[in-house]
N, C-alpha and C. Protein backbone atom coordinates (compact mmCIF):
# COMPACT_ATOMS: atom_id res chain seq x y z
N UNK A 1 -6.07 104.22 43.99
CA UNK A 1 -5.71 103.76 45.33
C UNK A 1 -4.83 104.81 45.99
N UNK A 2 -5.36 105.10 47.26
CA UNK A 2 -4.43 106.23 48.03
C UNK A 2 -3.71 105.60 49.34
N UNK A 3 -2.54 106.51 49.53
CA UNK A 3 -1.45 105.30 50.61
C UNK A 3 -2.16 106.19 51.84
N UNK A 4 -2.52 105.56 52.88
CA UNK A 4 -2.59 106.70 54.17
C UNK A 4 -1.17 106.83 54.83
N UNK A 5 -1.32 108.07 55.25
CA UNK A 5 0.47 108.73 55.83
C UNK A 5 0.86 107.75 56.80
N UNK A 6 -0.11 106.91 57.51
CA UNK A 6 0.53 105.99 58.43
C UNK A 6 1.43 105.23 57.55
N UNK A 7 0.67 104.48 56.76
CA UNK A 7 1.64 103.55 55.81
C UNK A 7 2.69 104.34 55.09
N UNK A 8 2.64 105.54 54.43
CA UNK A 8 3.45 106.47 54.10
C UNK A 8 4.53 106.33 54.50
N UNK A 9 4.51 106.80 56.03
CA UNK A 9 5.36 107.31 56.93
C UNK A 9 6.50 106.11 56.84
N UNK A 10 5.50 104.51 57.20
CA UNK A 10 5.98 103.41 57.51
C UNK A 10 7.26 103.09 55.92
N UNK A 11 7.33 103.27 55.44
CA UNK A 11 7.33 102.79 53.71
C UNK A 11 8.50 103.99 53.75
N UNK A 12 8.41 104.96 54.15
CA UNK A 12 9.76 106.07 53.97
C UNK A 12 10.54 105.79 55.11
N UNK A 13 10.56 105.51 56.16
CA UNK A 13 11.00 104.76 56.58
C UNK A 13 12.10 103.33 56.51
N UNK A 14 11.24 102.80 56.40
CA UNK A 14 11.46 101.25 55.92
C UNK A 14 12.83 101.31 54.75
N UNK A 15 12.44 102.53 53.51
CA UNK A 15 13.85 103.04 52.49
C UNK A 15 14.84 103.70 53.03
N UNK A 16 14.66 104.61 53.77
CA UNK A 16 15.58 105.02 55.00
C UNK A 16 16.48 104.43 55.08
N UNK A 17 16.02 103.26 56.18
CA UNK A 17 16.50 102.40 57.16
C UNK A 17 17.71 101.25 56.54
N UNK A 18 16.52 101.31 54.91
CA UNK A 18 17.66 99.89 53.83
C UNK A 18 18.85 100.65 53.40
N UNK A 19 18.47 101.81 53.39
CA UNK A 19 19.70 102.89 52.75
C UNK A 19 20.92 102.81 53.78
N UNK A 20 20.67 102.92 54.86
CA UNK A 20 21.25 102.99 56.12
C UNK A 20 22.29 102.12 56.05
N UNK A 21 21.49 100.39 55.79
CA UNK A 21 21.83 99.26 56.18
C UNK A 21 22.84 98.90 54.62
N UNK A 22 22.42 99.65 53.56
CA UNK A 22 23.53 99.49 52.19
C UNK A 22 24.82 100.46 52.50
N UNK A 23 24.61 101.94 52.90
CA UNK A 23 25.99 102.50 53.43
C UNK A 23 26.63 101.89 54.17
N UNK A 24 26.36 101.05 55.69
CA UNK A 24 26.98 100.49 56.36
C UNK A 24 28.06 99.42 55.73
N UNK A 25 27.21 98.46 54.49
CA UNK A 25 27.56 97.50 54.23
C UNK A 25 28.66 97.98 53.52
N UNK A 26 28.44 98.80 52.36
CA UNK A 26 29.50 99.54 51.54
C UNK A 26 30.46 99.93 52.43
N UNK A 27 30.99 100.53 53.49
CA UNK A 27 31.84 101.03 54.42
C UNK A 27 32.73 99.88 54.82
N UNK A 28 31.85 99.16 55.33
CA UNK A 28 32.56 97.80 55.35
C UNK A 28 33.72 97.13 54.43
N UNK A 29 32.81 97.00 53.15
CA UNK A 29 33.59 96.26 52.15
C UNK A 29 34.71 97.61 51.42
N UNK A 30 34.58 98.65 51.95
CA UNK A 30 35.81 99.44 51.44
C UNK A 30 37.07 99.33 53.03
N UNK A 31 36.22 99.02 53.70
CA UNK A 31 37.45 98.96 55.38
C UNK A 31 38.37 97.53 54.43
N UNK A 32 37.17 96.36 54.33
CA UNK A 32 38.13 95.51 53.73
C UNK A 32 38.88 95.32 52.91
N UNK A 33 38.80 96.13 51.73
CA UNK A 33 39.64 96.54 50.49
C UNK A 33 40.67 96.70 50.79
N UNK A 34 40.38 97.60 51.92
CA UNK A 34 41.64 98.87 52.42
C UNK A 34 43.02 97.62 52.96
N UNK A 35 42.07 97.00 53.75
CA UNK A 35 43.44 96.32 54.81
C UNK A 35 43.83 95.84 53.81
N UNK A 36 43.07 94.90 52.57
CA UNK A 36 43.88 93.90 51.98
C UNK A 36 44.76 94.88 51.13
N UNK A 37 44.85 96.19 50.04
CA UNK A 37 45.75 96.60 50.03
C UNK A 37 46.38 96.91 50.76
N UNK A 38 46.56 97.21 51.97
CA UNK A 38 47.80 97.31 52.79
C UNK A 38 48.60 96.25 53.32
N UNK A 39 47.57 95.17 53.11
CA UNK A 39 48.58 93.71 53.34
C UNK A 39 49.47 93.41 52.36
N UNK A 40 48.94 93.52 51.10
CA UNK A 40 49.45 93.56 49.52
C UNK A 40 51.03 94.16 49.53
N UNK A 41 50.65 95.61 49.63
CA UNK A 41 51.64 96.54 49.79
C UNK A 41 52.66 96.37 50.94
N UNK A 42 52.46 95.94 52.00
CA UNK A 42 53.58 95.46 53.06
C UNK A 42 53.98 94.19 52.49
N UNK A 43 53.15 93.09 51.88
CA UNK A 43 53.69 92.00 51.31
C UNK A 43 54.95 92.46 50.21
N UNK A 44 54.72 93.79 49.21
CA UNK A 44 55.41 93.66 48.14
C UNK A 44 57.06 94.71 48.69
N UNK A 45 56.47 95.32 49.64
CA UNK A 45 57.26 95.95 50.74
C UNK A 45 58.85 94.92 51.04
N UNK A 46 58.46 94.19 51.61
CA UNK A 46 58.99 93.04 52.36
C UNK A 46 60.05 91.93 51.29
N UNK A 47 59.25 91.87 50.38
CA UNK A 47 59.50 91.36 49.66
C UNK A 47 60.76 91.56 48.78
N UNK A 48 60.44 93.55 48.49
CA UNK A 48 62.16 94.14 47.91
C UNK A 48 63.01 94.43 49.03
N UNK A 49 62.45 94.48 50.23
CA UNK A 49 63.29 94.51 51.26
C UNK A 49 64.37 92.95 51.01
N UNK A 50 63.73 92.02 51.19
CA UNK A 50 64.13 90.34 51.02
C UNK A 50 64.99 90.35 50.08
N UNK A 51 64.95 90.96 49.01
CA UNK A 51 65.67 90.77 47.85
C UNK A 51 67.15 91.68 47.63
N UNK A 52 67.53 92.83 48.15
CA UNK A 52 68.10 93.61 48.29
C UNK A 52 68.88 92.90 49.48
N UNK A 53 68.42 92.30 50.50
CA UNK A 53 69.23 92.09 51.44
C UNK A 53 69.89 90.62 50.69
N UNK A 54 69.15 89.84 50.46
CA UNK A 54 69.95 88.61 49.75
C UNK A 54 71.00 89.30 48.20
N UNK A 55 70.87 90.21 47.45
CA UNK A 55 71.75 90.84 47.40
C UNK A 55 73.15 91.75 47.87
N UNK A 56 72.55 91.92 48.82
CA UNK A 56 73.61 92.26 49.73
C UNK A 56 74.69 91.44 50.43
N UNK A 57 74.06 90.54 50.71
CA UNK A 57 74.80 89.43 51.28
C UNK A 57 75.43 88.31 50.28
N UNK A 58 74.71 88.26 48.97
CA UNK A 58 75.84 87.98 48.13
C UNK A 58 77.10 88.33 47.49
N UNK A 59 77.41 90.08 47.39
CA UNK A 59 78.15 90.96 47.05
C UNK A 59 79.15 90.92 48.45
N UNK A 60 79.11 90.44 49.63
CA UNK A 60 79.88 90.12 50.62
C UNK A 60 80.75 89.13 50.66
């Protein structure tokens, strides 16, 4: 059985296009990674900030 280049064409394509649509998705779910470590990290931020100051204000 032989593919004709129309269908060829269509079919390289078509992998292309899914490839396209898996980088996008991947990009995505690393944008979201990203924020949530940076929410993480401002959470744990905040947090020794919080603690240092309620130290502080006990040593007063």
């Amino acid at each position: 059985m032989t593919i004709n280049p129309t269908a060829a064409m269509y079919m390289h394509q078509e992998l292309v296009d899914e490839r396209i649509r898996g980088l996008h998705q991947e990009a995505a779910e690393q944008r979201l990674a990203s924020r949530i470590q940076d929410v993480q990290r401002a959470r744990r931020k905040a947090e020794r900030a919080s603690r240092r100051l309620l130290a502080a204000l006990a040593r007063a």
